[in-house]
Protein backbone atom coordinates (compact mmCIF):
# COMPACT_ATOMS: atom_id res chain seq x y z
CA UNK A 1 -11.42 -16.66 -39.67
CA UNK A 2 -10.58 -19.39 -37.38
CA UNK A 3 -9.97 -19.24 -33.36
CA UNK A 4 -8.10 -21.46 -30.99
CA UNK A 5 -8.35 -21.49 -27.78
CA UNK A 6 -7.37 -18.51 -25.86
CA UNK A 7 -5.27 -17.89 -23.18
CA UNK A 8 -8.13 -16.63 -20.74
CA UNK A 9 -9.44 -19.90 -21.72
CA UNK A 10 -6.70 -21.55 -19.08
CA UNK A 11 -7.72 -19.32 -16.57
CA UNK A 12 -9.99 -20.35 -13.50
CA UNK A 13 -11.68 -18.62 -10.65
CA UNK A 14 -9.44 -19.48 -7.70
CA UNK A 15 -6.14 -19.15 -9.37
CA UNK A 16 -3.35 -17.32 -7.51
CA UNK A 17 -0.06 -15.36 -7.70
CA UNK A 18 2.35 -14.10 -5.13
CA UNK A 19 5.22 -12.00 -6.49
CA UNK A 20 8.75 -11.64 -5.00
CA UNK A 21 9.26 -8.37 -2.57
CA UNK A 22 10.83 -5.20 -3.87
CA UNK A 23 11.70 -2.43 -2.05
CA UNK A 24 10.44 0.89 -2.29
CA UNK A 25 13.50 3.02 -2.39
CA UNK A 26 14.14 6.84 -1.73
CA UNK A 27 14.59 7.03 -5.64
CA UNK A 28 11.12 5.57 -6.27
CA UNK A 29 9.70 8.18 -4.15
CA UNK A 30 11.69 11.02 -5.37
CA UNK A 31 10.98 10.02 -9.06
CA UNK A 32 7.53 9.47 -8.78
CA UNK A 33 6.68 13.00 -6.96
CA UNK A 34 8.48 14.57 -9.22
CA UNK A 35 6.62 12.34 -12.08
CA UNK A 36 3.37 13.13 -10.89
CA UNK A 37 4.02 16.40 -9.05
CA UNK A 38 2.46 15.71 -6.04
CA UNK A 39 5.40 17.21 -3.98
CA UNK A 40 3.42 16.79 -0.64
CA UNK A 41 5.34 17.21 2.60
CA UNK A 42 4.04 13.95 3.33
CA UNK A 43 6.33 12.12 0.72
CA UNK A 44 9.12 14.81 -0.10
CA UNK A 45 10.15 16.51 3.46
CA UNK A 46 11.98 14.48 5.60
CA UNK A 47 12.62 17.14 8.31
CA UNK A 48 8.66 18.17 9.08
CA UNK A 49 7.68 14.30 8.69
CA UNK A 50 10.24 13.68 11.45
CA UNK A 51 8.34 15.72 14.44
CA UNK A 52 4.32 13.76 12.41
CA UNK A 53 2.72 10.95 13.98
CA UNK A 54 4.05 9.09 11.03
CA UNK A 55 8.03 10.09 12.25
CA UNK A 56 8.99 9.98 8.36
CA UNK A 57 7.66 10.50 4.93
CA UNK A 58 5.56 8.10 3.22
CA UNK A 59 5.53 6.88 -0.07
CA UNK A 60 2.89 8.26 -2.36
CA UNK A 61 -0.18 5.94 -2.44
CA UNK A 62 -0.05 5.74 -6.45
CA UNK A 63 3.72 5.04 -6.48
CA UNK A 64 2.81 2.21 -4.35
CA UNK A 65 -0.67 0.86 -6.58
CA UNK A 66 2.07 1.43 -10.05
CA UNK A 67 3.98 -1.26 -7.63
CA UNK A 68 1.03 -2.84 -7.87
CA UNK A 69 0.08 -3.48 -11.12
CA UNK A 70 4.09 -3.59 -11.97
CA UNK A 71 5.11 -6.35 -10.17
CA UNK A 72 2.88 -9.72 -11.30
CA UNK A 73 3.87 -8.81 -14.92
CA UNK A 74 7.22 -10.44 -14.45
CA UNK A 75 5.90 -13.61 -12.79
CA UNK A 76 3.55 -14.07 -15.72
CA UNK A 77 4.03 -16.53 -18.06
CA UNK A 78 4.59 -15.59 -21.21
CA UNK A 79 1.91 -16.81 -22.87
CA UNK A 80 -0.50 -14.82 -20.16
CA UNK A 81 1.78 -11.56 -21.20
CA UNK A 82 1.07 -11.77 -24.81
CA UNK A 83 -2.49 -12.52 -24.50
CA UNK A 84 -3.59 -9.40 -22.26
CA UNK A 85 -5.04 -6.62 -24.83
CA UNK A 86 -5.24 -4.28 -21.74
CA UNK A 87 -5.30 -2.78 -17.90
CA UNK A 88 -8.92 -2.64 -18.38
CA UNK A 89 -9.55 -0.97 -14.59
CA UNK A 90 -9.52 -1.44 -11.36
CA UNK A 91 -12.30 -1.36 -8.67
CA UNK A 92 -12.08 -1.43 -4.77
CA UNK A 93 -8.97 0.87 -4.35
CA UNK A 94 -7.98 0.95 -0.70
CA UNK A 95 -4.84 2.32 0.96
CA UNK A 96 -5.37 0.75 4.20
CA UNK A 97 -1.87 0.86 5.49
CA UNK A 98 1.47 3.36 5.42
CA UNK A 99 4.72 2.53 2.90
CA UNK A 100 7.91 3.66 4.11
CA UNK A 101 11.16 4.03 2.00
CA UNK A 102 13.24 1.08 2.93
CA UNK A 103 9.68 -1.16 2.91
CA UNK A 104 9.63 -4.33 1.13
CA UNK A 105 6.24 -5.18 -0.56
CA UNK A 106 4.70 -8.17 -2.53
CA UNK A 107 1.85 -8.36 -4.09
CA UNK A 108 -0.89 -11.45 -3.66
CA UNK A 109 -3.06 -11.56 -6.34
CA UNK A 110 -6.36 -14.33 -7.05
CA UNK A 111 -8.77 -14.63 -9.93
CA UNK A 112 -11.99 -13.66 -8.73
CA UNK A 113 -14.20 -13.62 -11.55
CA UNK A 114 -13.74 -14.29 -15.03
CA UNK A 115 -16.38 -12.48 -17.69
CA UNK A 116 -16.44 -13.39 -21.01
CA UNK A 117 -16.73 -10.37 -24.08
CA UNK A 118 -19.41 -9.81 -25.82
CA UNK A 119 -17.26 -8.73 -28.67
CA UNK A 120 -15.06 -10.63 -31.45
CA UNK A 121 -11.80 -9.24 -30.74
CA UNK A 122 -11.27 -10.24 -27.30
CA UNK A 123 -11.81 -13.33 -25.30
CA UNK A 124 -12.74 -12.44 -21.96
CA UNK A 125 -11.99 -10.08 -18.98
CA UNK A 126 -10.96 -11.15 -15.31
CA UNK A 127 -11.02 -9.57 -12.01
CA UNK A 128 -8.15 -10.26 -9.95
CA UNK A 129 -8.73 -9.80 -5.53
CA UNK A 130 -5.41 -8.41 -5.12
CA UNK A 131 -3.19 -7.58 -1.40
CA UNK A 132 -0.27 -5.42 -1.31
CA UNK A 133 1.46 -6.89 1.94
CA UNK A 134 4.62 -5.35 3.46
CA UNK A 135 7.64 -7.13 5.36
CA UNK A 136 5.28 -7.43 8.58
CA UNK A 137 2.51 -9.16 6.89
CA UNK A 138 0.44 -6.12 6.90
CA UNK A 139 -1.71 -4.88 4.10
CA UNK A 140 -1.12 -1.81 3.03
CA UNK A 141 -3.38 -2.08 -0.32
CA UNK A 142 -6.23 -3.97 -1.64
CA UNK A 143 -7.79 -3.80 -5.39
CA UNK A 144 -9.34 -5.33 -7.66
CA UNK A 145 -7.49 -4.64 -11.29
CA UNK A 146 -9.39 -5.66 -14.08
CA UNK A 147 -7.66 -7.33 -17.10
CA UNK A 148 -8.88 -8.08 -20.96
CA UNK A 149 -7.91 -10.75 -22.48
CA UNK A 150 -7.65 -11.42 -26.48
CA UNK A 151 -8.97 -13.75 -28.25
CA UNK A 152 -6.88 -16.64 -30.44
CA UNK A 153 -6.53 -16.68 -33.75
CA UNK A 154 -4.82 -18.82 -36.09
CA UNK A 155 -4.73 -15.98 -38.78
CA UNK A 156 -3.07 -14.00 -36.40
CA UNK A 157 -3.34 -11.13 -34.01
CA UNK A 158 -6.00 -9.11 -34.52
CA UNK A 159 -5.64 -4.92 -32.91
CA UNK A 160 -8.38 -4.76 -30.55
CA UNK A 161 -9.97 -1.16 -30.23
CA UNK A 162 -10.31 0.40 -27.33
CA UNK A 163 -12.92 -0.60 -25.39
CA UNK A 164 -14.15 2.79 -25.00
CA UNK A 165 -13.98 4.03 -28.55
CA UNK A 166 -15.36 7.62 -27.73
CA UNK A 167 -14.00 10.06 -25.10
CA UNK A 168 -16.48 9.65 -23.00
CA UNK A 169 -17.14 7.75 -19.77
CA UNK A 170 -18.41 4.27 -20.48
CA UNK A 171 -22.04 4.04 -18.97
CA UNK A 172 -21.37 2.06 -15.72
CA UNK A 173 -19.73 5.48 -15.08
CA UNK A 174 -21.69 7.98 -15.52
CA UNK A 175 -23.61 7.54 -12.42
């Protein structure tokens, strides 16, 4: 089997992406509690969340992250798109501001770290320092989503397993 060079190969520490704002709507908030069922006052009653120290509901932390890991695909190229294998994780999840409905969010993301596999089937993986920032500049969500990368092969794509082939927690979890 032969290999070219990969896409992860183009990659360097360093490298950012902003995406354009999108606006978290009453729909998205209404969908996604209903989704998850996490029908929290917090998120799905406007008339109690009127007399909180927030004065309205918020959206729900993981409708916001899903934002999150959403909203660079589009601004990928698509040479980046068809080379991920996989969301591989994220680390560093931190909700360190509110989202309102009618809140307009972008996402800043930069390649922290790049680790190549130690497997055939895949290339590499990289960490990504990313910002959720709302219409006032404020961050309302950091993380650090983790992405693998597959390798290139002239023969063709390859499937790459999982990279956790038994259901069980990979050891750097079980902690």
């Amino acid at each position: 089997m032969s290999w070219d060079v990969s896409y992860y190969h183009t990659i360097d520490v360093g490298d950012t992406l902003v995406t354009a704002g999108r606006t978290v709507t009453e729909a998205d908030v209404g969908s996604f509690a209903g989704v998850s069922g996490d029908d929290n006052r917090l998120h799905t009653d406007a008339t109690s969340m009127a007399d909180s120290t927030f004065g309205e509901r918020i959206a729900l932390g993981p409708l916001v992250f899903s934002m999150t890991t959403g909203l660079p695909w589009g601004r990928r190229p698509s040479e980046e798109r068809d080379a991920i294998v996989a969301f591989y994780g994220v680390d560093s999840l931190r909700f360190t501001g509110h989202t309102f409905v009618g809140n307009t969010i972008h996402v800043e993301s930069t390649v922290a770290a790049k680790t190549p596999a130690d497997r055939e089937d895949a290339a590499g993986i990289v960490r990504y320092e990313t910002e959720v920032v709302d219409q006032d500049d404020e961050t309302v969500l950091y993380c650090d989503p983790i992405v693998l990368f597959e390798c290139a092969c002239r023969d063709g794509p390859k499937r790459v397993p999982s990279p956790f082939p038994h259901p069980k927690r990979p050891p750097s979890l079980q902690n």
